[in-house]
PDB file of N, CA and C in Angstrom:
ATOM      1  N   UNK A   1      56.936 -18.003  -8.209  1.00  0.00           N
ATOM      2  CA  UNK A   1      55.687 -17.384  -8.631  1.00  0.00           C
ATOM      3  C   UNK A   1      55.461 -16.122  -7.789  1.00  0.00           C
ATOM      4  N   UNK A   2      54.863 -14.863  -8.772  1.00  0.00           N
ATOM      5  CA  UNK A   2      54.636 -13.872  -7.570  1.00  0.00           C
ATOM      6  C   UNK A   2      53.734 -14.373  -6.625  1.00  0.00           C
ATOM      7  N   UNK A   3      52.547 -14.998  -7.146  1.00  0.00           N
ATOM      8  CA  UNK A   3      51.650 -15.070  -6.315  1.00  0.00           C
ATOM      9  C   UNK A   3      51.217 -16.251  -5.283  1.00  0.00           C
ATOM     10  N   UNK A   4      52.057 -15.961  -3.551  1.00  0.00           N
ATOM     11  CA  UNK A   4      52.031 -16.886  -3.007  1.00  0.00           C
ATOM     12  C   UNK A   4      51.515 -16.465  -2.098  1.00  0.00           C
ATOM     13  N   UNK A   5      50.761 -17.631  -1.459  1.00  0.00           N
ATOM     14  CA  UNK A   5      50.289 -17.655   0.326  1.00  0.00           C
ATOM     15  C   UNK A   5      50.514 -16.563   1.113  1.00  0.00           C
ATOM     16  N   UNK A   6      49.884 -15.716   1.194  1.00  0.00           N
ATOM     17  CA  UNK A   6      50.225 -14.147   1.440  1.00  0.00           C
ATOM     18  C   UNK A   6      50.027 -13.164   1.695  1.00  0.00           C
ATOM     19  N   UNK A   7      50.524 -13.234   0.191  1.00  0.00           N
ATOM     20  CA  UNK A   7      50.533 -11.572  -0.577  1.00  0.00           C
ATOM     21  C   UNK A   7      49.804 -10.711  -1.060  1.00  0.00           C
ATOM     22  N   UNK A   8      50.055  -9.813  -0.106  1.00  0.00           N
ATOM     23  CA  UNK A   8      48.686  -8.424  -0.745  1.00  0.00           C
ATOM     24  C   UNK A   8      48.820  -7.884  -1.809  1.00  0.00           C
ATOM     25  N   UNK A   9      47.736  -7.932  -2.250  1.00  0.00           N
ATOM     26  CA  UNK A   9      47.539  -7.579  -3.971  1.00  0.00           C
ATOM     27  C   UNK A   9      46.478  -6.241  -3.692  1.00  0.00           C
ATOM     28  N   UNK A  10      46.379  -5.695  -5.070  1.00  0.00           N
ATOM     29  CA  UNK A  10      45.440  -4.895  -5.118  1.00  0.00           C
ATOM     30  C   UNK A  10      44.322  -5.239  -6.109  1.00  0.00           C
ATOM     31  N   UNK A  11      43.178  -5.035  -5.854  1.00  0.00           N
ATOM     32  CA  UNK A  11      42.103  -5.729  -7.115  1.00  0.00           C
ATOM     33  C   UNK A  11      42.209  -4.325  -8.498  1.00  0.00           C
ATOM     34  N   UNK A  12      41.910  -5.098  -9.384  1.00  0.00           N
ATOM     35  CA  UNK A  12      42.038  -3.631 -10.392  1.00  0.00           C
ATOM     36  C   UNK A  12      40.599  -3.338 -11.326  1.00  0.00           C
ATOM     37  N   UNK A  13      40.260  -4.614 -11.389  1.00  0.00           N
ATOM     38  CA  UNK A  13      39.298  -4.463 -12.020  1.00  0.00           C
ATOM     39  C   UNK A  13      37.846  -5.519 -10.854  1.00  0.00           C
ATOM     40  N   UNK A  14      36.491  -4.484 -11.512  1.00  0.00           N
ATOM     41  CA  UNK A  14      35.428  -5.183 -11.282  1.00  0.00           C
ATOM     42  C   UNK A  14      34.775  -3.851  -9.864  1.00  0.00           C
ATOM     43  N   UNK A  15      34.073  -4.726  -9.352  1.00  0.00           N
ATOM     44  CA  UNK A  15      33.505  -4.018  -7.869  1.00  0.00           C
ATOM     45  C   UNK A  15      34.179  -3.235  -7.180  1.00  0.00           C
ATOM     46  N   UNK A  16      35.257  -4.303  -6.908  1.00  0.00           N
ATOM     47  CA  UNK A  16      36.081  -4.208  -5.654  1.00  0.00           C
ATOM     48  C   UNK A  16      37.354  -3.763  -6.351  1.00  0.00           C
ATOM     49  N   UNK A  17      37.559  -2.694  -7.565  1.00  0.00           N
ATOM     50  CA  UNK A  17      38.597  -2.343  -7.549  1.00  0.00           C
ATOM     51  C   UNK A  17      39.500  -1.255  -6.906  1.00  0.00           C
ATOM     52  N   UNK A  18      41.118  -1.583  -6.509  1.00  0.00           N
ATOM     53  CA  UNK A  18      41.453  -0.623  -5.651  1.00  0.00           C
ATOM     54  C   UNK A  18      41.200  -0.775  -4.267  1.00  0.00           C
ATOM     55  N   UNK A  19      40.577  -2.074  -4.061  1.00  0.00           N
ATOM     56  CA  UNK A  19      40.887  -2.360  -2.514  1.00  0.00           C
ATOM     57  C   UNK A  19      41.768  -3.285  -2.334  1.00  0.00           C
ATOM     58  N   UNK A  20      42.726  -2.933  -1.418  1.00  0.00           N
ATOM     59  CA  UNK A  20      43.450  -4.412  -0.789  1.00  0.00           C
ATOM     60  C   UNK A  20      43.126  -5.686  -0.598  1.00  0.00           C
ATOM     61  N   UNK A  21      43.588  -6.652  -0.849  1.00  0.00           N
ATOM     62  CA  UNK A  21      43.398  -8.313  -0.310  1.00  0.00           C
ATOM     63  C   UNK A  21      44.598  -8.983  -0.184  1.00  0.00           C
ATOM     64  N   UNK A  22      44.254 -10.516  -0.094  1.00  0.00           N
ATOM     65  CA  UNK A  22      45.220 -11.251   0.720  1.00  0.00           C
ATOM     66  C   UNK A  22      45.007 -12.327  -0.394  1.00  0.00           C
ATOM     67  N   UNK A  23      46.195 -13.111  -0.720  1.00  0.00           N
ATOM     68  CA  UNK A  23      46.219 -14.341  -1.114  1.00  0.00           C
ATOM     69  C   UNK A  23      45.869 -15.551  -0.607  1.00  0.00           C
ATOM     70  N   UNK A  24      44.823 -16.050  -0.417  1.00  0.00           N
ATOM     71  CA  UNK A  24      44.676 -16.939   0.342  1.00  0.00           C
ATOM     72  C   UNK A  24      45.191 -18.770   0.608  1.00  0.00           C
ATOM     73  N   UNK A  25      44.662 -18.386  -1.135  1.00  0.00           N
ATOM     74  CA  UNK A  25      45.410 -20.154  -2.167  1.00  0.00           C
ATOM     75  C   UNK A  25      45.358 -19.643  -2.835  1.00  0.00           C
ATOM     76  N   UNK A  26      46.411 -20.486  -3.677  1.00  0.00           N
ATOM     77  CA  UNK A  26      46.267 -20.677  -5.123  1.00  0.00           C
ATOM     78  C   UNK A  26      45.982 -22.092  -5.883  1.00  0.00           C
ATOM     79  N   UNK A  27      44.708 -21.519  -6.986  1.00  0.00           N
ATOM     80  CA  UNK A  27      44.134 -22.328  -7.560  1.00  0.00           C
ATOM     81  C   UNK A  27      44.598 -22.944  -8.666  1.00  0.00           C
ATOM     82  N   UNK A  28      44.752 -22.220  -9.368  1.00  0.00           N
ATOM     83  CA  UNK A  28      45.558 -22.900 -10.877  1.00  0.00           C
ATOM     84  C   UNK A  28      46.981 -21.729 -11.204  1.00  0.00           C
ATOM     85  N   UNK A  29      47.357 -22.020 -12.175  1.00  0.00           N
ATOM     86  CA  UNK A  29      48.202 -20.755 -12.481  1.00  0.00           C
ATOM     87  C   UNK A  29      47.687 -19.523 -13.079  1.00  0.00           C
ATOM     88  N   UNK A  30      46.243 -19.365 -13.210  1.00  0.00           N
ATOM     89  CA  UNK A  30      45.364 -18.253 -13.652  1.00  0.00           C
ATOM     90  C   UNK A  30      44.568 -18.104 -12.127  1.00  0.00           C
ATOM     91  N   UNK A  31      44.847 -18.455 -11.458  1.00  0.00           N
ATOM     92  CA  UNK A  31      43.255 -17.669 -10.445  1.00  0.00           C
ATOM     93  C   UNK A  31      44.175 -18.255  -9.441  1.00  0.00           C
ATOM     94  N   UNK A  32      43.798 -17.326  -8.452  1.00  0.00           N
ATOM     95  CA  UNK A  32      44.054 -17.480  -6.924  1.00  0.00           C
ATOM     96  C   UNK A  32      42.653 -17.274  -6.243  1.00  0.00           C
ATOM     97  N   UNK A  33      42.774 -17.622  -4.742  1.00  0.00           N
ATOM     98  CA  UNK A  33      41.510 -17.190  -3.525  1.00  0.00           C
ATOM     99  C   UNK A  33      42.113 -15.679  -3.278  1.00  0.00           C
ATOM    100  N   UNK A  34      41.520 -15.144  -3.050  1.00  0.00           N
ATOM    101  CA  UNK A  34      41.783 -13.877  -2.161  1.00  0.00           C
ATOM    102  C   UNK A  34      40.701 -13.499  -1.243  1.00  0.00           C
ATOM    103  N   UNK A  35      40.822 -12.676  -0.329  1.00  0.00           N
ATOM    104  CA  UNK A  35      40.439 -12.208   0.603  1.00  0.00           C
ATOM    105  C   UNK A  35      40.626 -11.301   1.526  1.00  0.00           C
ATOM    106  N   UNK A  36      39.701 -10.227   2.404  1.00  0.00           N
ATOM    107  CA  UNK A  36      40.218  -8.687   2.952  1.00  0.00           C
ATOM    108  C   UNK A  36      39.245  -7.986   2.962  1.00  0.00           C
ATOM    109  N   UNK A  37      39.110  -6.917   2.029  1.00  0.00           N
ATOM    110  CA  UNK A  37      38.175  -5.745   2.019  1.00  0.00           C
ATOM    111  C   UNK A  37      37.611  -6.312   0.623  1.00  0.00           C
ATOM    112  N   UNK A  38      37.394  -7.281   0.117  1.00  0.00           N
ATOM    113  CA  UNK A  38      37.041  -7.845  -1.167  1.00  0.00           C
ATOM    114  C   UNK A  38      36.697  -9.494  -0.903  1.00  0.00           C
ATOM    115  N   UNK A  39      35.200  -9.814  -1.162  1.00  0.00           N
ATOM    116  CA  UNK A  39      34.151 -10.660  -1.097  1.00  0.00           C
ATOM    117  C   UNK A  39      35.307 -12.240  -1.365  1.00  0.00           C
ATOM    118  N   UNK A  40      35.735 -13.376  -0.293  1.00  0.00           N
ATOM    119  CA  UNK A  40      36.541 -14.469  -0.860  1.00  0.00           C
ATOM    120  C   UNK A  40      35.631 -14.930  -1.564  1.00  0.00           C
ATOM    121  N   UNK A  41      36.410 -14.785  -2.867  1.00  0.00           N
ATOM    122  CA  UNK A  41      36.466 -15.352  -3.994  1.00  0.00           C
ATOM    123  C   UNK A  41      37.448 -15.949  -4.905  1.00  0.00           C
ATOM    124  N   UNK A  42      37.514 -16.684  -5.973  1.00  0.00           N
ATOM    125  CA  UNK A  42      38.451 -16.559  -6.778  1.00  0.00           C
ATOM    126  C   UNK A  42      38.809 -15.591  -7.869  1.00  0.00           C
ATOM    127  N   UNK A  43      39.921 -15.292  -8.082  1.00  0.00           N
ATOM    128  CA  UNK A  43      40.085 -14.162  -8.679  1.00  0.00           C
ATOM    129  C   UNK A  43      40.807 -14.766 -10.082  1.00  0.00           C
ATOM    130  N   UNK A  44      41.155 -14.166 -11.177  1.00  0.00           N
ATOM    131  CA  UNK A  44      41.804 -14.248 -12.208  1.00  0.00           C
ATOM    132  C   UNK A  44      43.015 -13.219 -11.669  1.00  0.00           C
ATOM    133  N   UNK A  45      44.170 -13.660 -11.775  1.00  0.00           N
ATOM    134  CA  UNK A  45      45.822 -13.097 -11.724  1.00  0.00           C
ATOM    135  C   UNK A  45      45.904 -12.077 -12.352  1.00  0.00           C
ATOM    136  N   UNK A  46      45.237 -12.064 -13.812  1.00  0.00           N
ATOM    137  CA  UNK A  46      45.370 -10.292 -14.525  1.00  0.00           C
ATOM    138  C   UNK A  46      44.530  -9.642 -13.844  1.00  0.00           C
ATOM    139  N   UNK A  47      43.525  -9.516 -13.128  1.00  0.00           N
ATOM    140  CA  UNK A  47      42.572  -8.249 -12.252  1.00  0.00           C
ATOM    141  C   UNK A  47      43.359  -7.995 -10.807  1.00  0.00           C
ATOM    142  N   UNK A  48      44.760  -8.583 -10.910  1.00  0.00           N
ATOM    143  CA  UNK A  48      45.404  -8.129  -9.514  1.00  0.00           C
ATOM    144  C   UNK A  48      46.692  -7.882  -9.511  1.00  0.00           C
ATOM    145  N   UNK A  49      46.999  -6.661  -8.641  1.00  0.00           N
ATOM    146  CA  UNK A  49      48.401  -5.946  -8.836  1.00  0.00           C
ATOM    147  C   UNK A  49      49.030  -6.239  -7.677  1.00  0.00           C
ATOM    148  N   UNK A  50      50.099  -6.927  -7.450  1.00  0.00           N
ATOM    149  CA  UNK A  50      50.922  -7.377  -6.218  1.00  0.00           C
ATOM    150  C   UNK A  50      51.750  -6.743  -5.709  1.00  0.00           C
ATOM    151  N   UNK A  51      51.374  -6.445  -4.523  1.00  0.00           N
ATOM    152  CA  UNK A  51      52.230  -5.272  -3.732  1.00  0.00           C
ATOM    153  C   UNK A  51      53.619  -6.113  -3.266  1.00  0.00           C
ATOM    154  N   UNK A  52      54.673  -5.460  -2.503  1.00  0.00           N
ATOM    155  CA  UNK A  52      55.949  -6.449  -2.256  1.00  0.00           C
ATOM    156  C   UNK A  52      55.450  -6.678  -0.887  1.00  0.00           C
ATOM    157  N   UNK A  53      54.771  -6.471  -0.116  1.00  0.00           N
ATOM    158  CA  UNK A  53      54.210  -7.297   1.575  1.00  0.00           C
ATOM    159  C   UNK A  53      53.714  -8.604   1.177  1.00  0.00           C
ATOM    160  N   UNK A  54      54.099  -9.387   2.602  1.00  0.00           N
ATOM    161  CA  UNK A  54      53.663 -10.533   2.622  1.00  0.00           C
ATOM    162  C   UNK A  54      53.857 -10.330   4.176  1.00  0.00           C
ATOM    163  N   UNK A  55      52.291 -11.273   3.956  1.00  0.00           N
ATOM    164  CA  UNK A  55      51.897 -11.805   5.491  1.00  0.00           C
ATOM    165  C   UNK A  55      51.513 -13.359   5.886  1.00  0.00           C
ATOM    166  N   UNK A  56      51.300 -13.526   6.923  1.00  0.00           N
ATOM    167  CA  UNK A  56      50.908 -14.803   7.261  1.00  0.00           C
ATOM    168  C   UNK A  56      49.705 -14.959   7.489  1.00  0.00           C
ATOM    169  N   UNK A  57      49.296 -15.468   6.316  1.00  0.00           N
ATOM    170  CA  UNK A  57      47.595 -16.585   7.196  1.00  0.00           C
ATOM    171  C   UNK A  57      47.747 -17.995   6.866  1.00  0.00           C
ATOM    172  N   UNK A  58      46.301 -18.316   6.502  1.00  0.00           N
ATOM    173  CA  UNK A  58      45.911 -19.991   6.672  1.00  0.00           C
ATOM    174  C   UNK A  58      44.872 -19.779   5.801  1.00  0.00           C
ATOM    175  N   UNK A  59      44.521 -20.686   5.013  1.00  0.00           N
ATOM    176  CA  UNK A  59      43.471 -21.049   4.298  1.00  0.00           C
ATOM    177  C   UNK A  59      42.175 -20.831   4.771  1.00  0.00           C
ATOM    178  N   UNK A  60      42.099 -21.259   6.358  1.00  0.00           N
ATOM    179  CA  UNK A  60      40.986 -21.330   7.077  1.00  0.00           C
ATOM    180  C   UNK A  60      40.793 -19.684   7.662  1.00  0.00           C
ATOM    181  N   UNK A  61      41.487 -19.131   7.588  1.00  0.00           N
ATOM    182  CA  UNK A  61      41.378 -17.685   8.641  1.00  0.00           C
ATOM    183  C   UNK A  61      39.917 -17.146   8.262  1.00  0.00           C
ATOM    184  N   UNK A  62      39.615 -16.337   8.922  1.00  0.00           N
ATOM    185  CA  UNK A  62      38.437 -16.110   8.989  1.00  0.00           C
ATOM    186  C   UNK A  62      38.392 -13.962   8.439  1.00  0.00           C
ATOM    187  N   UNK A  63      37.369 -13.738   7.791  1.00  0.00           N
ATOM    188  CA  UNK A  63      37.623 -12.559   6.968  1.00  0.00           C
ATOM    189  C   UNK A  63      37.823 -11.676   7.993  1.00  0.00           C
ATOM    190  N   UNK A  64      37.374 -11.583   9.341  1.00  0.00           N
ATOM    191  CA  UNK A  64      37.625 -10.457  10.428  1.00  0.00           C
ATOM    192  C   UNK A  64      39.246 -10.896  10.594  1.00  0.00           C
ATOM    193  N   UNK A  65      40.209 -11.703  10.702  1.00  0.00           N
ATOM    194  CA  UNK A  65      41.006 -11.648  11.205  1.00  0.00           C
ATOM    195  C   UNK A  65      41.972 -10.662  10.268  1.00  0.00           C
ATOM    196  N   UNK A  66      41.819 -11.502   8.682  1.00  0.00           N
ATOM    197  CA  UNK A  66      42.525 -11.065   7.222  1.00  0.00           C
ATOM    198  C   UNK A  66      42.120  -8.991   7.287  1.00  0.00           C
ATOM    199  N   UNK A  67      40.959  -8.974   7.899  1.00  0.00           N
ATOM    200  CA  UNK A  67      41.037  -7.599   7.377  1.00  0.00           C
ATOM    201  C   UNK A  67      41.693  -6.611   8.603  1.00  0.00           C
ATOM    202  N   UNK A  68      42.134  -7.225   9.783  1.00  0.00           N
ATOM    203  CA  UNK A  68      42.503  -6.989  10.796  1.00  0.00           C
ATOM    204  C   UNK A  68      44.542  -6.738  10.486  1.00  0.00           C
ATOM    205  N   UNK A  69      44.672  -7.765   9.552  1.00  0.00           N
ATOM    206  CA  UNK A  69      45.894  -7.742   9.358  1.00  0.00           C
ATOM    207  C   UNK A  69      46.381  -6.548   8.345  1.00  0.00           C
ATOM    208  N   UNK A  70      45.536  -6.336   7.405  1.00  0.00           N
ATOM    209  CA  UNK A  70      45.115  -5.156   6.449  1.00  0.00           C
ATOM    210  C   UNK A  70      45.145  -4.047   7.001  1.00  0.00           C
ATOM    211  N   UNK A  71      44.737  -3.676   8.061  1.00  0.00           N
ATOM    212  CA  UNK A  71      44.306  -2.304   8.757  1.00  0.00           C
ATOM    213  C   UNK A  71      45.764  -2.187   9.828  1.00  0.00           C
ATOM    214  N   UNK A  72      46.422  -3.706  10.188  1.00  0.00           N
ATOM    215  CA  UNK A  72      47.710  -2.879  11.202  1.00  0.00           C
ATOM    216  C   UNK A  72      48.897  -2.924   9.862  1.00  0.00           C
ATOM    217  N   UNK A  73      48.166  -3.709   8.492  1.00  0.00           N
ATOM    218  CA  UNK A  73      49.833  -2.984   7.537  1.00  0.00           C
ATOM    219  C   UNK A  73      49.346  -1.686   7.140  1.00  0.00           C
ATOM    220  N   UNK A  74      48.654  -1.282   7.744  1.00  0.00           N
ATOM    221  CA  UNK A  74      48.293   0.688   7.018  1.00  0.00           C
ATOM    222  C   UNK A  74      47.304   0.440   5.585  1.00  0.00           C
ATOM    223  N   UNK A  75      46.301  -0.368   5.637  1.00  0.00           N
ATOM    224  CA  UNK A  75      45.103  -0.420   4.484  1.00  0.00           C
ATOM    225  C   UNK A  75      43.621   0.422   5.381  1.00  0.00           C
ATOM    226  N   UNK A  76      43.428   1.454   4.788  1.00  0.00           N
ATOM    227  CA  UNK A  76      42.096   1.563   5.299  1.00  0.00           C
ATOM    228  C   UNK A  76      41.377   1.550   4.003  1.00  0.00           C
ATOM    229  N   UNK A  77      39.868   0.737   3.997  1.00  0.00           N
ATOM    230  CA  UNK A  77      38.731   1.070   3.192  1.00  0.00           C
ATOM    231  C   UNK A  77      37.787   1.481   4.386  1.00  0.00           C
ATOM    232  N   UNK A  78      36.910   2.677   3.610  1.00  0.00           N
ATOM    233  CA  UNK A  78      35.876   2.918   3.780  1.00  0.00           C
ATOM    234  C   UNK A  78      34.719   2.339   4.271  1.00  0.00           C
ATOM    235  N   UNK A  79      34.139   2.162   5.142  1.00  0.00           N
ATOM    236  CA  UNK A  79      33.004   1.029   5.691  1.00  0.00           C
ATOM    237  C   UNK A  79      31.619   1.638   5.093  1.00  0.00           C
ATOM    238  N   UNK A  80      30.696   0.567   4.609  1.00  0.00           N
ATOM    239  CA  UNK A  80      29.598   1.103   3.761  1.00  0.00           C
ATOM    240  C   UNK A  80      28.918   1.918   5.193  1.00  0.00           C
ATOM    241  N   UNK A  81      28.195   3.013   4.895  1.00  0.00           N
ATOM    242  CA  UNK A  81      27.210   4.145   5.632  1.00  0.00           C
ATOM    243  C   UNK A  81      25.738   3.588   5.269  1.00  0.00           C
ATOM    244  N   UNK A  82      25.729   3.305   6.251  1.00  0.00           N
ATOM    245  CA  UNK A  82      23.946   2.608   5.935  1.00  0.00           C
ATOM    246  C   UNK A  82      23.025   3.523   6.192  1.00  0.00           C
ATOM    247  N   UNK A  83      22.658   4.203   5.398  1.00  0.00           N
ATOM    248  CA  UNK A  83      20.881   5.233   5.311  1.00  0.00           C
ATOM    249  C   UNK A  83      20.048   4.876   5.977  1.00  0.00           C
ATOM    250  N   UNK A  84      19.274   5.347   6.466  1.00  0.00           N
ATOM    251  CA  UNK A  84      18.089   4.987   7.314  1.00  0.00           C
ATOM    252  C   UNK A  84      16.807   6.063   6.598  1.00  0.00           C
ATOM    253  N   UNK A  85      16.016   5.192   6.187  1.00  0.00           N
ATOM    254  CA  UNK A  85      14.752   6.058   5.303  1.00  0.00           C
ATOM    255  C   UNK A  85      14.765   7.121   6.476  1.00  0.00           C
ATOM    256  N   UNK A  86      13.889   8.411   5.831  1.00  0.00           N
ATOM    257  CA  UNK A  86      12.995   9.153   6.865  1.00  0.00           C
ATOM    258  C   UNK A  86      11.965   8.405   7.396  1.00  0.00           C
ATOM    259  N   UNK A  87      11.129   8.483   8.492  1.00  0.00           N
ATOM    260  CA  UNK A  87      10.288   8.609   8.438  1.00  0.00           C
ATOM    261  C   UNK A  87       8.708   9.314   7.877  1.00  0.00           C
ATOM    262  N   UNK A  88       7.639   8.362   7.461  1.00  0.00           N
ATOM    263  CA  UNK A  88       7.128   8.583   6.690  1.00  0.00           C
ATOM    264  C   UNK A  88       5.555   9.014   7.836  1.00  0.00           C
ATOM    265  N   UNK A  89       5.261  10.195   7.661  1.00  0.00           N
ATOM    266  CA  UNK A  89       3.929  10.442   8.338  1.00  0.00           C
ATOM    267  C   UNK A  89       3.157  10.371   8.443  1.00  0.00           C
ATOM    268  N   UNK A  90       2.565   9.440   9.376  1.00  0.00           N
ATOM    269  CA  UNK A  90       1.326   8.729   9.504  1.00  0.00           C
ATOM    270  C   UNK A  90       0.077   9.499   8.849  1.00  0.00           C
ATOM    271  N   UNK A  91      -0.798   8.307   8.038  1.00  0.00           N
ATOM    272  CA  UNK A  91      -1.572   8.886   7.355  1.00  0.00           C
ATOM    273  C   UNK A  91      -2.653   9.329   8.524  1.00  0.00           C
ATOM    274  N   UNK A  92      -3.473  10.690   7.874  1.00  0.00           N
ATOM    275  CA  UNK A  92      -4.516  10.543   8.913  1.00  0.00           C
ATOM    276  C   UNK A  92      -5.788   9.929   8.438  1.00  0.00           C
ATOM    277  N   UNK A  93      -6.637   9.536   9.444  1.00  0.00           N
ATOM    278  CA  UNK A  93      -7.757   8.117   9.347  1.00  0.00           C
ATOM    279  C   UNK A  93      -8.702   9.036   8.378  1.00  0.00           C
ATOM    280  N   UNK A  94      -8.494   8.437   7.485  1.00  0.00           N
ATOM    281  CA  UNK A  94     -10.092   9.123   6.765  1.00  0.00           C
ATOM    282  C   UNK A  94     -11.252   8.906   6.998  1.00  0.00           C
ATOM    283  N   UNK A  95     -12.221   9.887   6.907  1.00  0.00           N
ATOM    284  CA  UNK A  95     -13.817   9.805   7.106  1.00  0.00           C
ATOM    285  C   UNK A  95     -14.080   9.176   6.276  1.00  0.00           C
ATOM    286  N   UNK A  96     -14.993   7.825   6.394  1.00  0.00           N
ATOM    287  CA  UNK A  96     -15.806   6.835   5.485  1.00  0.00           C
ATOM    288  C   UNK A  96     -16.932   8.705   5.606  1.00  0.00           C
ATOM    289  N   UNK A  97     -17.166   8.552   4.265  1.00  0.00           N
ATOM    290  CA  UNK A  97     -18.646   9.327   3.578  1.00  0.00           C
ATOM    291  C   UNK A  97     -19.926   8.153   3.499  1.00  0.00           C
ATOM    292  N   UNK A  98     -20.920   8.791   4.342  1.00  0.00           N
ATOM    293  CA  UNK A  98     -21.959   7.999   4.598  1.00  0.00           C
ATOM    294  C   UNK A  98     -22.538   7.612   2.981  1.00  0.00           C
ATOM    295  N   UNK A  99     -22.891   6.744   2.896  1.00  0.00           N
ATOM    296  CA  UNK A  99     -23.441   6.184   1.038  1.00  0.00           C
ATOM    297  C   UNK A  99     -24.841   6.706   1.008  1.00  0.00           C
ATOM    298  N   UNK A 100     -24.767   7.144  -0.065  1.00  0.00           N
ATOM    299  CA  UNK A 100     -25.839   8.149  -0.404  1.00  0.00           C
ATOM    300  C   UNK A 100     -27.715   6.787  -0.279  1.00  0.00           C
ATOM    301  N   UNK A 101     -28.374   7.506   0.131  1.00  0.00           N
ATOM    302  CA  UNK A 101     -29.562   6.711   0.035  1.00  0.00           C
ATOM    303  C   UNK A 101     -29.881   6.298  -1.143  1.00  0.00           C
ATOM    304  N   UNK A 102     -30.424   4.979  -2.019  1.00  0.00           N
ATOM    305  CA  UNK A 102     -31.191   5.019  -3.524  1.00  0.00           C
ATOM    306  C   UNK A 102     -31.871   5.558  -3.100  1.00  0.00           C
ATOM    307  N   UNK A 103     -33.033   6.155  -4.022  1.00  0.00           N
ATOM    308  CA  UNK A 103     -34.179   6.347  -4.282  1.00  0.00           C
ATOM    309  C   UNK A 103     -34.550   5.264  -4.417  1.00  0.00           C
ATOM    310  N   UNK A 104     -35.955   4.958  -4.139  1.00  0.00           N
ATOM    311  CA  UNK A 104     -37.068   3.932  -4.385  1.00  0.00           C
ATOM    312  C   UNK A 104     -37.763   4.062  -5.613  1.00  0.00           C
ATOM    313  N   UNK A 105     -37.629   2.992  -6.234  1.00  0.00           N
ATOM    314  CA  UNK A 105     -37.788   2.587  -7.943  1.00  0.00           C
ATOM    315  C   UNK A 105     -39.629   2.603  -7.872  1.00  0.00           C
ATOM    316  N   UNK A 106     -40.191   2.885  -8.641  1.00  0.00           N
ATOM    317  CA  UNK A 106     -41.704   2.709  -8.871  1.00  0.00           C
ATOM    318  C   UNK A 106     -41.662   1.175  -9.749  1.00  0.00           C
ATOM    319  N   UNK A 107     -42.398   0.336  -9.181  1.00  0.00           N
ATOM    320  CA  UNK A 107     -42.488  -1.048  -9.837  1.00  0.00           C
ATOM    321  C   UNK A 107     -43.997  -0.740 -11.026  1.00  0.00           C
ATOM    322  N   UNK A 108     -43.492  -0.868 -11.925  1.00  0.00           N
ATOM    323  CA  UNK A 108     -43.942  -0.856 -13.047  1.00  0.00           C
ATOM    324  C   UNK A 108     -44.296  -2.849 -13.144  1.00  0.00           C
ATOM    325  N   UNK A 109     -45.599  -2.961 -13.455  1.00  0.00           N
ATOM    326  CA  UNK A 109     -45.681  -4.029 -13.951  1.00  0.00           C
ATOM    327  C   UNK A 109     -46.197  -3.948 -15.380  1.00  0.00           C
ATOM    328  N   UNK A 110     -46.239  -4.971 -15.914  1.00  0.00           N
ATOM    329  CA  UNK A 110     -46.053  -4.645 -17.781  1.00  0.00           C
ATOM    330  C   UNK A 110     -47.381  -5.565 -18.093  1.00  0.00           C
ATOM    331  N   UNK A 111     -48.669  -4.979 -17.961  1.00  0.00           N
ATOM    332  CA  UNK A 111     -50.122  -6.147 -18.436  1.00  0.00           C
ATOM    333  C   UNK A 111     -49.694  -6.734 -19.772  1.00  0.00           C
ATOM    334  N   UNK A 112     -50.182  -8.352 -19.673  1.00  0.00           N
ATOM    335  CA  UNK A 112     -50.163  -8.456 -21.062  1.00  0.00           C
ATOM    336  C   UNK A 112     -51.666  -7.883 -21.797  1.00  0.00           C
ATOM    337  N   UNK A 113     -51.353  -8.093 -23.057  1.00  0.00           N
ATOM    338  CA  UNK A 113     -52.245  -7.867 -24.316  1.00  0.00           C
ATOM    339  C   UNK A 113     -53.183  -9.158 -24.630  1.00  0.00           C
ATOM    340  N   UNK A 114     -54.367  -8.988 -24.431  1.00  0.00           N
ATOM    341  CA  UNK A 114     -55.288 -10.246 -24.803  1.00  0.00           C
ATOM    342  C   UNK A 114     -56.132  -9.926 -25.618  1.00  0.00           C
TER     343      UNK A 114
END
């Protein structure tokens, strides 16, 4: 089978296409684990292009090590650039406007009719 315990593939389709990964397991004869610069997951076999390297891991390895192995076979991705809002300028305190006085109503009383 190409796809064994391993082998760096390339993703082709989806998010993560065009980044390197690692074979981690294989699941059925349609999907493998992979893992690297691409979220472990299972993958479907047609969204991945198999390079001729093979390396050594373990099922258990941990994603810093897998992408460690990636970067000394000559893989670089891009690391996301995290934005930082501007700062936003403090509002200044508004003047409460004093509330206007009512006027004082004239009490009208209404006599009855007898």
């Amino acid at each position: 089978m190409i796809y064994e315990i391993g082998r760096i593939v390339l993703k082709t389709k989806g998010r993560d296409s065009n980044k390197p990964a690692v074979v981690v397991d294989i699941i059925d004869d349609n999907y493998v684990l992979i893992d690297g610069f691409v979220r472990r997951k299972k993958c479907n076999i047609a969204h991945l292009e198999p390079l001729d390297k093979t390396v050594k891991v373990k099922k258990t390895d941990k994603t810093e090590s897998i992408k460690k192995i990636l970067t000394k076979e000559g893989f670089k991705v891009k690391e996301k650039i995290i934005k930082k809002s501007p700062r936003k300028p403090k509002e200044e305190k508004k003047e409460k406007k004093p509330k206007k006085e009512k006027k004082e109503k004239k009490k009208t009383t209404k006599k009855s009719k007898k």
